[in-house]
Protein backbone atom coordinates (compact mmCIF):
# COMPACT_ATOMS: atom_id res chain seq x y z
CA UNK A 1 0.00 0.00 0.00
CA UNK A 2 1.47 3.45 -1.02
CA UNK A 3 2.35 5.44 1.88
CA UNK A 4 0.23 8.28 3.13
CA UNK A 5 1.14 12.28 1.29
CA UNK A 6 2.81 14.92 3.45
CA UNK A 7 2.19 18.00 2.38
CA UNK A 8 4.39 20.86 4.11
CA UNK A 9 3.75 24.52 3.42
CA UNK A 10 7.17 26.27 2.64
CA UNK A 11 7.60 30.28 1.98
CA UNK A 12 11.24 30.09 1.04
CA UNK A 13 14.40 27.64 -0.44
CA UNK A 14 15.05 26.97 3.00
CA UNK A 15 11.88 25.78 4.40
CA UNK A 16 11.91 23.40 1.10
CA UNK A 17 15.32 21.78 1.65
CA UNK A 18 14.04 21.05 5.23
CA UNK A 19 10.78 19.87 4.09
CA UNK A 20 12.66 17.53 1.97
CA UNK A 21 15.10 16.08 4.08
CA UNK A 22 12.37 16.03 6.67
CA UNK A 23 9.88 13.07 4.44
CA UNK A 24 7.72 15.48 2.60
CA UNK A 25 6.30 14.41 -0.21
CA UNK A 26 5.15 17.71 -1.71
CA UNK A 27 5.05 21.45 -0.96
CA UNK A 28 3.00 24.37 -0.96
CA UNK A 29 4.54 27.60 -1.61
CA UNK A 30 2.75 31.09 -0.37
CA UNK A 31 3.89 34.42 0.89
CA UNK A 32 2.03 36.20 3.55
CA UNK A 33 0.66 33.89 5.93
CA UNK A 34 -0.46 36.71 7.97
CA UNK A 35 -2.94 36.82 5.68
CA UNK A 36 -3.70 33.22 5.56
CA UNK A 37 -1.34 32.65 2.51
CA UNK A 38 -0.59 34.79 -0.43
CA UNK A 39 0.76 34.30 -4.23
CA UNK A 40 4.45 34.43 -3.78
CA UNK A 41 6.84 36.09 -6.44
CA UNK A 42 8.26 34.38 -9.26
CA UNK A 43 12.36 34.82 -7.81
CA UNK A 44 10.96 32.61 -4.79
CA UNK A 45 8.80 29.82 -6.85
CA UNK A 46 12.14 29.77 -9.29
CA UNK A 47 14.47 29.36 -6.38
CA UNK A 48 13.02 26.67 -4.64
CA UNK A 49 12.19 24.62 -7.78
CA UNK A 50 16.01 24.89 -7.87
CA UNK A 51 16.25 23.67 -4.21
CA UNK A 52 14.26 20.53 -4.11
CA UNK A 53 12.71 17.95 -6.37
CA UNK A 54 9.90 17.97 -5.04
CA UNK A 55 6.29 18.71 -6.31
CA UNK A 56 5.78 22.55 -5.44
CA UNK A 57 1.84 23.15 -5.65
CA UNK A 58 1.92 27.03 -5.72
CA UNK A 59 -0.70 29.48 -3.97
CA UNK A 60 -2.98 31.57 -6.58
CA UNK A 61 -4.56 34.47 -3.59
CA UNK A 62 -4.44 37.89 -4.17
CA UNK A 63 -5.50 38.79 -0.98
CA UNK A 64 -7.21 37.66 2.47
CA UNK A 65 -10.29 35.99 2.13
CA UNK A 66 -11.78 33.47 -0.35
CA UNK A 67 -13.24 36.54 -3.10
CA UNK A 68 -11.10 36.61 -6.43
CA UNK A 69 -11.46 40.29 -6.93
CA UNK A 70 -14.44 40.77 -9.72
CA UNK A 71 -13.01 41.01 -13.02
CA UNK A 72 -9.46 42.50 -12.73
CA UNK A 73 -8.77 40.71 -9.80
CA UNK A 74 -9.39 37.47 -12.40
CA UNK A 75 -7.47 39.03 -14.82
CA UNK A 76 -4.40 39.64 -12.42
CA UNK A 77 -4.46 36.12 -11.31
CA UNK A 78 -4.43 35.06 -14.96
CA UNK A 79 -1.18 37.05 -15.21
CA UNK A 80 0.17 35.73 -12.39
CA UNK A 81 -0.31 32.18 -13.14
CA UNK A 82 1.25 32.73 -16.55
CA UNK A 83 3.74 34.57 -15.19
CA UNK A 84 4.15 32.17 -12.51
CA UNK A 85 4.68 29.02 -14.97
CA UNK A 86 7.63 30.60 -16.38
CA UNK A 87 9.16 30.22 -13.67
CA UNK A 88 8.74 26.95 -13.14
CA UNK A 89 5.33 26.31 -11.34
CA UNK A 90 4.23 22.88 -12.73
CA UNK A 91 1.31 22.79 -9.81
CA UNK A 92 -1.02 25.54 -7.84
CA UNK A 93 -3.39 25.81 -5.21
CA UNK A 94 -6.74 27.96 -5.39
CA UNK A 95 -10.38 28.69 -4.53
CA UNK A 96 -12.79 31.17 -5.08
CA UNK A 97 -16.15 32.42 -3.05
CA UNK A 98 -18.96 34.80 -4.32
CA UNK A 99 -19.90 36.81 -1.76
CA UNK A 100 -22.81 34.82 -1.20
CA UNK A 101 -20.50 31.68 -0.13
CA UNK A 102 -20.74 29.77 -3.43
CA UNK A 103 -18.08 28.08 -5.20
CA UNK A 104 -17.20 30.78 -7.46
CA UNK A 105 -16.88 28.55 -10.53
CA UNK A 106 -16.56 31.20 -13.32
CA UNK A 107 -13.80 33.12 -11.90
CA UNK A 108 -12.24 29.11 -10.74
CA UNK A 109 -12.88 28.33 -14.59
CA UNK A 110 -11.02 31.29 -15.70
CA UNK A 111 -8.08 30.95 -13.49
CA UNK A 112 -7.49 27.49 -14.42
CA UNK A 113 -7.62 28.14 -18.29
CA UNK A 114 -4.54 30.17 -17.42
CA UNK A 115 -3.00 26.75 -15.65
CA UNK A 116 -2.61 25.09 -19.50
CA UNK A 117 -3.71 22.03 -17.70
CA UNK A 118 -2.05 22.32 -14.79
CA UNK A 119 -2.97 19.83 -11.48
CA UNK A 120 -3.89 21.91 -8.88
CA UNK A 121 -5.89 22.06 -5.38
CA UNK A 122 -8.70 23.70 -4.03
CA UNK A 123 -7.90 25.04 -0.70
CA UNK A 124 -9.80 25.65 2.26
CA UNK A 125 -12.58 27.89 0.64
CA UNK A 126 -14.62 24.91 0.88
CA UNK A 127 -14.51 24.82 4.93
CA UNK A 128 -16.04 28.68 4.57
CA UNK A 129 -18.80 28.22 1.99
CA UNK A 130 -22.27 28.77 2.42
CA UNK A 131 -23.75 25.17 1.81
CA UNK A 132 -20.94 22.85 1.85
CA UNK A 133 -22.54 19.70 -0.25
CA UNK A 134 -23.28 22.39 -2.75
CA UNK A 135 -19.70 23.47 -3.21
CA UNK A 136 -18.61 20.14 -3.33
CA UNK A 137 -21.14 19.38 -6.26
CA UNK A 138 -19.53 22.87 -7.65
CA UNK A 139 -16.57 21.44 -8.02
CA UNK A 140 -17.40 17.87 -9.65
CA UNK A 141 -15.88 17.47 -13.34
CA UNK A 142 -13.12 20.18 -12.97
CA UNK A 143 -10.61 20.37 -15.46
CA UNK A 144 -7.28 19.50 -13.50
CA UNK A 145 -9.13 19.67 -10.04
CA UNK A 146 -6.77 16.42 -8.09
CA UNK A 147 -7.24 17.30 -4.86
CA UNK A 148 -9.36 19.24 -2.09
CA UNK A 149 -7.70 20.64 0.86
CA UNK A 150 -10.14 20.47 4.03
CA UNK A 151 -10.51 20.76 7.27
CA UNK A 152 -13.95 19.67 7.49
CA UNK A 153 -14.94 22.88 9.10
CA UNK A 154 -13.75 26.11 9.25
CA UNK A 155 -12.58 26.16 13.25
CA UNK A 156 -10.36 22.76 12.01
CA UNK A 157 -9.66 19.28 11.58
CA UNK A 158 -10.81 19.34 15.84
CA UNK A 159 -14.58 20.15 14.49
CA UNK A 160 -14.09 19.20 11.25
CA UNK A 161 -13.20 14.96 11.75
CA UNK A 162 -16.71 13.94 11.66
CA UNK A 163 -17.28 15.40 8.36
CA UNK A 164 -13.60 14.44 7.13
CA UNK A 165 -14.76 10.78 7.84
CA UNK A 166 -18.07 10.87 6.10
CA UNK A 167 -16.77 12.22 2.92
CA UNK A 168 -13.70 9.67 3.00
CA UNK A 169 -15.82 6.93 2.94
CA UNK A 170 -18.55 8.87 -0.17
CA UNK A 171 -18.11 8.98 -3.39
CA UNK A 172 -14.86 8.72 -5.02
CA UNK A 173 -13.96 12.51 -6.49
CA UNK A 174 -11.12 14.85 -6.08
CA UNK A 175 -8.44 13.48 -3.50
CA UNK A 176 -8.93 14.55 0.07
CA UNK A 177 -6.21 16.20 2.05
CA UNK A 178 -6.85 17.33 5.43
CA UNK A 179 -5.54 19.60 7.02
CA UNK A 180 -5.97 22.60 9.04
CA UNK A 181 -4.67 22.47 12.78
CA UNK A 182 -3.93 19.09 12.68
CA UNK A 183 -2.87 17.13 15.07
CA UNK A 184 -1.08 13.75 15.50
CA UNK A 185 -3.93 12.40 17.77
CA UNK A 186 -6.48 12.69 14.61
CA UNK A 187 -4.06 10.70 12.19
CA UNK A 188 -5.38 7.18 13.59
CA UNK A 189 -8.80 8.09 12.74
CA UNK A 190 -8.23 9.59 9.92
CA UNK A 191 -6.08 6.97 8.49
CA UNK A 192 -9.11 4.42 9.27
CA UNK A 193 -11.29 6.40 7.58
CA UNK A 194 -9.46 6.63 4.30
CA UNK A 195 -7.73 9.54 4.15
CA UNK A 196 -4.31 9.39 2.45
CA UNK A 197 -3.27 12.42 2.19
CA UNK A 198 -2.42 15.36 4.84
CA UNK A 199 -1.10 19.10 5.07
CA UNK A 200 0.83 21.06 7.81
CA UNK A 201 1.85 24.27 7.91
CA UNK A 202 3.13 25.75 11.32
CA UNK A 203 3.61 22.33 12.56
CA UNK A 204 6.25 21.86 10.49
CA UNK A 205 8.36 24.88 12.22
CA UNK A 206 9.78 25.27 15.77
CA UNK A 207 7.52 26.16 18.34
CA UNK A 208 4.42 26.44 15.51
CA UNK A 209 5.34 29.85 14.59
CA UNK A 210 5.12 31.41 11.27
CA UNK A 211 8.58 33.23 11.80
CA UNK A 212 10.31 30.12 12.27
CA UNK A 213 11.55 28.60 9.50
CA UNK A 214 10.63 24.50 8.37
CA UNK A 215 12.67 22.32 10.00
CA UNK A 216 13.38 18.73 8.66
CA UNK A 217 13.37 16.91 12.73
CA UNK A 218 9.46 18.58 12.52
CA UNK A 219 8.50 17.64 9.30
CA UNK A 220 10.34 13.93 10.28
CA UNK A 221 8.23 13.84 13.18
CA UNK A 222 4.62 13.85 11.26
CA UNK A 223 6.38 11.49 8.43
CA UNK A 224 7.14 8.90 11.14
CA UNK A 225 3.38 9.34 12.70
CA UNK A 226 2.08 8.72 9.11
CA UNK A 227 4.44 5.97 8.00
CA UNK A 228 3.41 4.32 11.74
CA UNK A 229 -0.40 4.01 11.38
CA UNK A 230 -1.60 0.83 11.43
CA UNK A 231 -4.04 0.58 8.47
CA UNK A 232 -7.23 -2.18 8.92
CA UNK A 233 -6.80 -4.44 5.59
């Protein structure tokens, strides 16, 4: 049986190296996590795509929140994909509300055009929509649409495991990751459940903070929880 993804969010070279020599399996790359996680610049995707061999999935966000900025705001994250491909981005990361909650599919439809066929995630604008079973219908026959990134709620995987587990075991779609405050105590139920694949972010740095870099003994630490999960056959 494969083993179980590790995601681990990086914002520089650095954090990827670690990430790599920690287990990882992939990376996402953002800016700004004061703002929940931000398109980074094109120097930074092109320098750690020289770092690592690892899959870099990276961030499409303009700005905080889930809205992708009406018309221009599409158009600028057009650019930036494009712009973002040259330099190497192979994978992203994205998700769009209207204001009314809903998936918003035309301006998701638009951005991905721009991703030339791209794989690429939708993030955690599904744990802050409106009607959840309708978003997930929303996104249903995607073009390049691989995995969802969830929580199962937006406080976290802590409220969010019940619904983790029910969708696990639904219909197949879109690969599940979850993550979103994770914690080492949910990976036995999650890994009974189904779930194969899972995403840290300040876990993955000293002391959980955002101004510490990666480090590879944290991102070893989840890897070896993972790897150690007894799996029912």
């Amino acid at each position: 049986m494969p083993r179980p993804l590790l995601e681990v969010i990086a914002l520089t070279a650095q954090d990827a190296v670690a990430a790599q020599q920690g287990g990882a399996d992939r990376l996402e790359l953002v800016t700004g996590m004061d703002q929940d996680g931000l398109t980074p610049g094109p120097r930074t995707v092109a320098a750690v795509r020289a770092a690592t061999t690892l899959p870099v999935r990276v961030m499409l966000r303009a700005s905080a929140g889930f809205g992708a900025g009406g018309t221009d705001g599409v158009v600028r994250l057009c650019a930036a994909a494009r712009e973002l491909r040259a330099a190497g981005a192979r994978e992203f990361v994205l998700g769009f509300l209207d204001p009314a909650g809903r998936v918003d599919v035309a301006a998701v439809r638009t951005v991905v055009e721009a991703l030339d066929g791209a794989p690429w995630t939708f993030h955690r604008a599904l744990d802050h929509s409106a009607d959840r079973a309708a978003a997930r219908r929303a996104l249903q026959g995607l073009p390049g649409l691989d995995t969802v990134l969830t929580a199962g709620a937006s406080g976290g995987v802590a409220d969010g495991l019940p619904v983790l587990r029910g969708e696990a075991a639904g219909p197949p779609g879109p690969r599940l990751m979850a993550g979103g405050g994770l914690r080492h105590t949910q990976l036995p139920v999650l890994r009974a459940a189904g779930v194969d694949a899972f995403h840290i972010g300040s876990a993955a740095r000293t002391g959980g903070s955002w101004s510490a870099p990666v480090t590879a003994t944290a991102v070893r630490s989840w890897r070896r929880a993972l790897d150690d999960v007894p799996v029912a056959g």
